[in-house]
Structure formats: C-alpha cells, structure tokens
N, C-alpha and C. Protein backbone atom coordinates (compact mmCIF):
# COMPACT_ATOMS: atom_id res chain seq x y z
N UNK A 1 50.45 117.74 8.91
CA UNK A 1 50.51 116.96 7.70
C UNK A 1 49.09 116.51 7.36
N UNK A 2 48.97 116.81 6.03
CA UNK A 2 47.31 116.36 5.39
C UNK A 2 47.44 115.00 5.00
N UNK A 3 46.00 114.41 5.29
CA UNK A 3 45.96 112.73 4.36
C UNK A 3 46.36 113.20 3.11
N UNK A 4 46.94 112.04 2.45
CA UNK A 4 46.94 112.42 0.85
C UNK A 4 45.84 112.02 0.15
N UNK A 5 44.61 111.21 0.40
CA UNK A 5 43.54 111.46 0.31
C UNK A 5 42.44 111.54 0.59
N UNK A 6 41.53 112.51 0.70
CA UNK A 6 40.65 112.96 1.05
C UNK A 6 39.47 112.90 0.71
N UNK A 7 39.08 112.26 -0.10
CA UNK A 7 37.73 111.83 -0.36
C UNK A 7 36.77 111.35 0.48
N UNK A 8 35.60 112.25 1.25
CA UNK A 8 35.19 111.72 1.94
C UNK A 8 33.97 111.31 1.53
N UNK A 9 33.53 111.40 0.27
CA UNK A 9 32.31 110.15 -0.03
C UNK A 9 32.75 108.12 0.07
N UNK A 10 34.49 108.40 -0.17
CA UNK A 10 35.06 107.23 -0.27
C UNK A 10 34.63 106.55 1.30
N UNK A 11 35.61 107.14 1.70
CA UNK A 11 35.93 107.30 3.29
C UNK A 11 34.40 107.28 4.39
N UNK A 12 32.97 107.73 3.86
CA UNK A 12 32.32 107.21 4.50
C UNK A 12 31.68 105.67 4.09
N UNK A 13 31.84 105.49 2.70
CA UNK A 13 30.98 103.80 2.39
C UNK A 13 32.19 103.26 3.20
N UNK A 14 32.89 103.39 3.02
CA UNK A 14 34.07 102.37 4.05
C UNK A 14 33.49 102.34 5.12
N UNK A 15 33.58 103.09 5.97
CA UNK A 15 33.24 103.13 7.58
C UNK A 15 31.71 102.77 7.67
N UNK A 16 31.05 102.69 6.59
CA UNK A 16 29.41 102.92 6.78
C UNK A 16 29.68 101.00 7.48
N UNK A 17 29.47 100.31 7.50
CA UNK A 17 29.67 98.66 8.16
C UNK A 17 30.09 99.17 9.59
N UNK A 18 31.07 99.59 9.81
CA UNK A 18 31.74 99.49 11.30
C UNK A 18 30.70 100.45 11.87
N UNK A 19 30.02 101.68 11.31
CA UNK A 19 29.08 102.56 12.23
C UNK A 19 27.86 102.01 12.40
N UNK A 20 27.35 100.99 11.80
CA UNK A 20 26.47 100.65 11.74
C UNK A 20 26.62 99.21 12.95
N UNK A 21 27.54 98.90 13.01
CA UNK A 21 27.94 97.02 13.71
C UNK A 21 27.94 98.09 15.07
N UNK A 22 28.88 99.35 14.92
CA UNK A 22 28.47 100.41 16.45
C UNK A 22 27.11 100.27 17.13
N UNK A 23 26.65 101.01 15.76
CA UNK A 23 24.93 101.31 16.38
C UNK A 23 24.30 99.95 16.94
N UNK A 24 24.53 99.04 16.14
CA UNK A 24 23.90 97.58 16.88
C UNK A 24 24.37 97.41 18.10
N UNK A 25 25.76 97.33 18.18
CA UNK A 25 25.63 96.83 19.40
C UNK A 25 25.35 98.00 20.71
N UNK A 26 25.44 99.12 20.37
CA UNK A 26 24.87 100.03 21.54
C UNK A 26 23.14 99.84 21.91
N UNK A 27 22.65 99.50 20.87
CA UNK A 27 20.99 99.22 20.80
C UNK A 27 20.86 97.68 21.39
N UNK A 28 21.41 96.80 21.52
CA UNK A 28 21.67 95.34 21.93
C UNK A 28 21.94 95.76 23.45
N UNK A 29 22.89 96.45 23.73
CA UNK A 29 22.99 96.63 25.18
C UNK A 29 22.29 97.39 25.95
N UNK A 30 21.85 98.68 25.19
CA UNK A 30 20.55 99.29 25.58
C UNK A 30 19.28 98.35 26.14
N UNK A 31 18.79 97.57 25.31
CA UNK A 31 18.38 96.56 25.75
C UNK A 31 18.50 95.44 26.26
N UNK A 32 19.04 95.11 26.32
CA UNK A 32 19.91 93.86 27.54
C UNK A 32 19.64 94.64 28.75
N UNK A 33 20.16 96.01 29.09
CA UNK A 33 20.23 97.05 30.35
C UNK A 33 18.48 96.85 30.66
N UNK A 34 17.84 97.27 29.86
CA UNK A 34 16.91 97.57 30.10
C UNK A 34 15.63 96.38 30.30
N UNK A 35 15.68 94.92 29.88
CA UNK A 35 15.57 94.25 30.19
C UNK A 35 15.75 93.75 31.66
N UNK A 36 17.38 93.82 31.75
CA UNK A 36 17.75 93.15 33.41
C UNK A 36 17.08 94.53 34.06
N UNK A 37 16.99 95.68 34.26
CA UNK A 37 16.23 96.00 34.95
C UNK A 37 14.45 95.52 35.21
N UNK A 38 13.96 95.30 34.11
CA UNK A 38 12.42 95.08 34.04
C UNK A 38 12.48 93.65 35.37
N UNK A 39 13.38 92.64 34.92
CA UNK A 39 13.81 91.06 35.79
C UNK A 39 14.19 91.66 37.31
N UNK A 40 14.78 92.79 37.08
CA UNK A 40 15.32 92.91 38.99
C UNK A 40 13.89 93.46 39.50
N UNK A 41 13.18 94.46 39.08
CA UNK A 41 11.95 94.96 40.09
C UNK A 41 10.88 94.10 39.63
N UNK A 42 10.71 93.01 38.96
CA UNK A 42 9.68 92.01 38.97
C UNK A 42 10.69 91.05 40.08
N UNK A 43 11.80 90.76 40.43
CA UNK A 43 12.23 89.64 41.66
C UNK A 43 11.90 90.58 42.45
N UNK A 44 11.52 92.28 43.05
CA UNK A 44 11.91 92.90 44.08
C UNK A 44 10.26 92.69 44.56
N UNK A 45 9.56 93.00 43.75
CA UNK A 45 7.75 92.66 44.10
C UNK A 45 7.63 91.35 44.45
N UNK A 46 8.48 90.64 44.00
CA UNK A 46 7.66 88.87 44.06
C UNK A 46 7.80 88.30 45.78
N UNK A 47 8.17 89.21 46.35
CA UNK A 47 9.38 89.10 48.23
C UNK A 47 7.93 88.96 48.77
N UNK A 48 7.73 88.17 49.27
CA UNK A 48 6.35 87.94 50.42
C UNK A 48 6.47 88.37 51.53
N UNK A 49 5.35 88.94 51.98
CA UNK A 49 5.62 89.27 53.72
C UNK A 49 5.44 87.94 54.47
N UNK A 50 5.38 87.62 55.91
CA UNK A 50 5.28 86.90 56.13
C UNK A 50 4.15 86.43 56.60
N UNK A 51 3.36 85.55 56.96
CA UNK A 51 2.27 85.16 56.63
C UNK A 51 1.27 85.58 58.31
N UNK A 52 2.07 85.54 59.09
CA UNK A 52 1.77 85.89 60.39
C UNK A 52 2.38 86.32 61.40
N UNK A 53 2.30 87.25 62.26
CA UNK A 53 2.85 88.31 63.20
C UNK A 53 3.64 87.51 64.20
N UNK A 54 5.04 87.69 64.37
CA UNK A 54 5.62 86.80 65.49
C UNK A 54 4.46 87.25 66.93
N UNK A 55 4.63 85.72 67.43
CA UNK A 55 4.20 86.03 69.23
C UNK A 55 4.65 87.01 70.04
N UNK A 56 5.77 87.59 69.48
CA UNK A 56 6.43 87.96 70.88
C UNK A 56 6.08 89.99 70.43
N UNK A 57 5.69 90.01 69.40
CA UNK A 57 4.72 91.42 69.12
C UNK A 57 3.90 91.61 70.02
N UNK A 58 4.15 93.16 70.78
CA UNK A 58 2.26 93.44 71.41
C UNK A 58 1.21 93.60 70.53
N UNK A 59 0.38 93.03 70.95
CA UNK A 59 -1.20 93.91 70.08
C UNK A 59 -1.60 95.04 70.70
N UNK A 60 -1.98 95.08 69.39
CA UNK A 60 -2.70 96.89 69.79
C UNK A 60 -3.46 97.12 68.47
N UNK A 61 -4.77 97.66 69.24
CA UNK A 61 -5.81 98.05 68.88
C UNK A 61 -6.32 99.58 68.68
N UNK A 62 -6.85 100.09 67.65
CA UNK A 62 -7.17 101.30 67.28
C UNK A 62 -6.06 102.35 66.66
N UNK A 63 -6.00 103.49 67.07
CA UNK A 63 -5.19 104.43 66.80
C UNK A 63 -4.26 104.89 68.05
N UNK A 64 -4.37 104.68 68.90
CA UNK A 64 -3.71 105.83 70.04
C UNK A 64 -2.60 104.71 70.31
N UNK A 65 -2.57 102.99 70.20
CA UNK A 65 -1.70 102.46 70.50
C UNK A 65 -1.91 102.11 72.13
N UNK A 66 -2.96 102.12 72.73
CA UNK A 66 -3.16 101.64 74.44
C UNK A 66 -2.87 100.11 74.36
N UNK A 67 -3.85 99.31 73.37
CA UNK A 67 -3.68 97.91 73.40
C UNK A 67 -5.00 97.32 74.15
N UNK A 68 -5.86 98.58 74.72
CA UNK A 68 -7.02 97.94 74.97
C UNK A 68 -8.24 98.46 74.59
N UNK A 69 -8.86 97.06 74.10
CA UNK A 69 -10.34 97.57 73.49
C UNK A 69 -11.64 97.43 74.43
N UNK A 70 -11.36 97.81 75.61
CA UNK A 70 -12.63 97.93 76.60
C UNK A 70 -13.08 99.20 76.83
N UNK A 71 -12.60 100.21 75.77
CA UNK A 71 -12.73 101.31 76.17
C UNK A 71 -14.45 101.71 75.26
C-alpha cells in the first residue's frame, strides 16, 4: 500500500527541525565524549611517583646489577 501523499519537497521542510535537533545532539555528544576523554588522560599524567625508594629495595649500581661500586 502507497502513502496517499507523496510529496517529498513537503515531507522534507517537515522533518528538516527533527534532522537537524538529530544532528545537534550527535555533535553535543561527540563532544562531551571527546572532552571526558581529554579530563581522563590529563587525571592519568597528573599520578606522581613517589618521592623516594622504599628501604627495603637493594641498591645497585651501574649496568650489570652486582650492587658494587669498588670495582
């Protein structure tokens, strides 16, 4: 069964508001998305190391990992 009418110059100024209130809000959330990402890897950099090596670490010196520098 066909619409009984078919005018689709009619039929798009109608819809032209609702495709358009579409497009906004896909571009609104696009950005919102893309925002909270920019906020999560600026909190993921801001993480400090800690300021000094627990005691209970060995030291070690150079490359080979011996731990002694009398060599």
């Amino acid at each position: 069964m066909t619409a009984p009418e078919t005018n689709t110059d009619t039929q798009a100024s109608r819809h032209r508001p609702a495709i358009i209130g579409i497009l906004i809000a896909v571009l609104l959330g696009g950005l919102f998305f893309f925002l909270n990402m920019i906020d999560v890897a600026d909190e993921a950099e801001v993480e400090e190391l800690p300021a000094s090596v627990p005691q209970d670490a060995p030291a070690t010196t150079g490359t080979d990992g011996a731990g002694s520098a009398s060599e």
